[in-house]
Protein backbone atom coordinates (compact mmCIF):
# COMPACT_ATOMS: atom_id res chain seq x y z
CA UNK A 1 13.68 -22.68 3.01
CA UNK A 2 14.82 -21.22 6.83
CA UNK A 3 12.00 -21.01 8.97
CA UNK A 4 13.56 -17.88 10.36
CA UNK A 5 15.10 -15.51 7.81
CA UNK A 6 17.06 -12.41 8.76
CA UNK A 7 15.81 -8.98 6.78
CA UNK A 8 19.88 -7.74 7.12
CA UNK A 9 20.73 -11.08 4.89
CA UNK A 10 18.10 -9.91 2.07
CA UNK A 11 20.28 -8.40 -1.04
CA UNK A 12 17.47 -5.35 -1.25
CA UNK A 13 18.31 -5.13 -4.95
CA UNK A 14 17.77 -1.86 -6.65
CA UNK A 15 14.84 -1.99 -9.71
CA UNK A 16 15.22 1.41 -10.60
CA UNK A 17 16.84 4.70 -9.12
CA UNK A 18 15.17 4.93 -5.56
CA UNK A 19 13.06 2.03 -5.37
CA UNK A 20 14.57 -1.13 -3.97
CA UNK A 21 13.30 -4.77 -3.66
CA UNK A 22 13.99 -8.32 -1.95
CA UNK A 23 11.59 -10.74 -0.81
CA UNK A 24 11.46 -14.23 0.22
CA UNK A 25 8.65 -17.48 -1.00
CA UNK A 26 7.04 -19.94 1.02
CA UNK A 27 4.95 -22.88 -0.80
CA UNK A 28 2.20 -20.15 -1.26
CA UNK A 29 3.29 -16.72 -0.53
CA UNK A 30 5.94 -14.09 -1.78
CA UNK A 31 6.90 -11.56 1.01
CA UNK A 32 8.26 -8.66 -0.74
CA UNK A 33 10.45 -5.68 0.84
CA UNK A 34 10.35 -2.04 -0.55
CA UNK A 35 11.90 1.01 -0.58
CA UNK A 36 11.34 4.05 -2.27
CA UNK A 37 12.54 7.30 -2.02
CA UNK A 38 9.77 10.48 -1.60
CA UNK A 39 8.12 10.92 -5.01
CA UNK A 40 9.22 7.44 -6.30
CA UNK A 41 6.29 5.95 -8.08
CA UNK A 42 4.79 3.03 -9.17
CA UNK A 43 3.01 3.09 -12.12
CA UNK A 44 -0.44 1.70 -12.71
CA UNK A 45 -0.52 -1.90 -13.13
CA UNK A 46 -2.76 -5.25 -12.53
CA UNK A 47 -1.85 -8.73 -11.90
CA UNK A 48 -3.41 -12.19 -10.68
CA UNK A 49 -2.44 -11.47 -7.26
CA UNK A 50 -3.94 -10.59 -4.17
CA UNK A 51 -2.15 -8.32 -2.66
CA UNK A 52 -1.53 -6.85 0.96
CA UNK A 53 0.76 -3.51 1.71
CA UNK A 54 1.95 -2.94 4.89
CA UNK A 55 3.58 0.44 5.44
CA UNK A 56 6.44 0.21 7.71
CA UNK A 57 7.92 4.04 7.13
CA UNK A 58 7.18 6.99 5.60
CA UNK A 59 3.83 7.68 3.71
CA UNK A 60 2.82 6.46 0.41
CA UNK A 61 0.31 7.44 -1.38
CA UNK A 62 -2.11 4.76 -3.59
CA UNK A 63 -5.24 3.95 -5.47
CA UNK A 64 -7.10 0.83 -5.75
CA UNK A 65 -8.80 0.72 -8.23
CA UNK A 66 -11.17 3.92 -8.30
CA UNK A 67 -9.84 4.49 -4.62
CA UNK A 68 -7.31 6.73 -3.49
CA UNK A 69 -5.55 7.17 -0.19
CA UNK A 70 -2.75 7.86 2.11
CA UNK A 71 -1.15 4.98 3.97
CA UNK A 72 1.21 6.03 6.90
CA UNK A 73 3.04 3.87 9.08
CA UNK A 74 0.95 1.01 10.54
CA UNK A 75 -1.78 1.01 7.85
CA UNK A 76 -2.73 -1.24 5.28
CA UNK A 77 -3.74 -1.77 1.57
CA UNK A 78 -5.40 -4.81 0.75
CA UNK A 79 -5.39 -4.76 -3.36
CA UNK A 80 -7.21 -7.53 -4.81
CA UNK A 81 -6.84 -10.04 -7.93
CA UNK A 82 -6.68 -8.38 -10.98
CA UNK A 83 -7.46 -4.80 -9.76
CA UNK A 84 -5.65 -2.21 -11.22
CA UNK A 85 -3.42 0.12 -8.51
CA UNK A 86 -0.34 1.90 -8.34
CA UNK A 87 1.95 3.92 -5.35
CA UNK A 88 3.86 6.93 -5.38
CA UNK A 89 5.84 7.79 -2.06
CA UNK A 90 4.75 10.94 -0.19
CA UNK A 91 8.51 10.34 1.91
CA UNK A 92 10.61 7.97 1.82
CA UNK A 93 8.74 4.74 2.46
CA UNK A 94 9.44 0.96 3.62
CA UNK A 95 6.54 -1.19 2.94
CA UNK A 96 6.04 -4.95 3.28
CA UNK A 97 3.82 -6.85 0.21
CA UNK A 98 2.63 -10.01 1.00
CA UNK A 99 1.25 -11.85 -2.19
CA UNK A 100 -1.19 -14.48 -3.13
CA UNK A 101 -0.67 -16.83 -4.55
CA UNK A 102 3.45 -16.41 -4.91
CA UNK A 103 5.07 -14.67 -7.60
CA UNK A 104 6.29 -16.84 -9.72
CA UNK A 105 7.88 -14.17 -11.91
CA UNK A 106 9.72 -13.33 -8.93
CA UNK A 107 11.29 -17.24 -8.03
CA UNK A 108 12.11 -17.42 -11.74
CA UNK A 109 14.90 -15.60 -13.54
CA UNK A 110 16.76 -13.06 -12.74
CA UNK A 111 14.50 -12.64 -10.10
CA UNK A 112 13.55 -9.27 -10.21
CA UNK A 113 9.46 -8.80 -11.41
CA UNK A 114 8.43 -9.15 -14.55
CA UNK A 115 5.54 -6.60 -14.38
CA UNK A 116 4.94 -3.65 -16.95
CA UNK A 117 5.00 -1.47 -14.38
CA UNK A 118 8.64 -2.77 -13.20
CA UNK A 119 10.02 -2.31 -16.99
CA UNK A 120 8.01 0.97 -17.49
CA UNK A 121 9.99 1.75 -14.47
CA UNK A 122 13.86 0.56 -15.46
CA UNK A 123 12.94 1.95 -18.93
CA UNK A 124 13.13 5.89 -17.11
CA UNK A 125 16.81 5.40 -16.05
């Protein structure tokens, strides 16, 4: 792996109409890179990772587990193990997901996530 990675060489591959996803690994952490276009969602899901989203555009609304909010640009989720959560963009929205420990469903494969909410998600096109 680069120690230095451009975000223009990132393929920003699309997992369903108007949401789009790349993301680079280091030995313990997948960086992911979304988009979604206003009233995009992600549905309600859980998984063993901790979980940090970073809103770089746009506002995006979320819950955490029984706690709901609006993000704008410059705040941040923090989403922890096992907790369920989901997103649904307010506009359109860039947000940076750091997770921990990596996704391993994400290095494998086709590389695209393996989540229910991610087929729930390619199963509406």
């Amino acid at each position: 792996m680069s120690h230095f990675i451009a975000l223009s060489d990132l393929k920003n591959r699309e997992v369903t109409k108007g949401i789009t996803l790349d993301f680079f690994h280091t030995e313990h952490l997948t960086v992911a890179f979304t988009t979604l276009k206003a009233g995009r969602e992600i549905p309600l899901h859980h998984h063993i990772h901790e979980a940090i989203d970073i809103v770089i555009e746009g506002e995006l609304q979320m819950q955490v587990g029984e706690t709901n909010g609006v993000l704008k640009r410059g705040m941040i989720s923090n989403v922890p193990s096992n907790i369920p959560h989901q997103a649904q963009a307010i506009t359109d929205c860039r947000v940076i997901t750091v997770f921990y420990p990596l996704r391993e469903d994400l290095k494998k494969g086709a590389g695209l996530p393996a989540t229910a909410a991610v087929r729930e998600l390619a199963a509406e096109q």
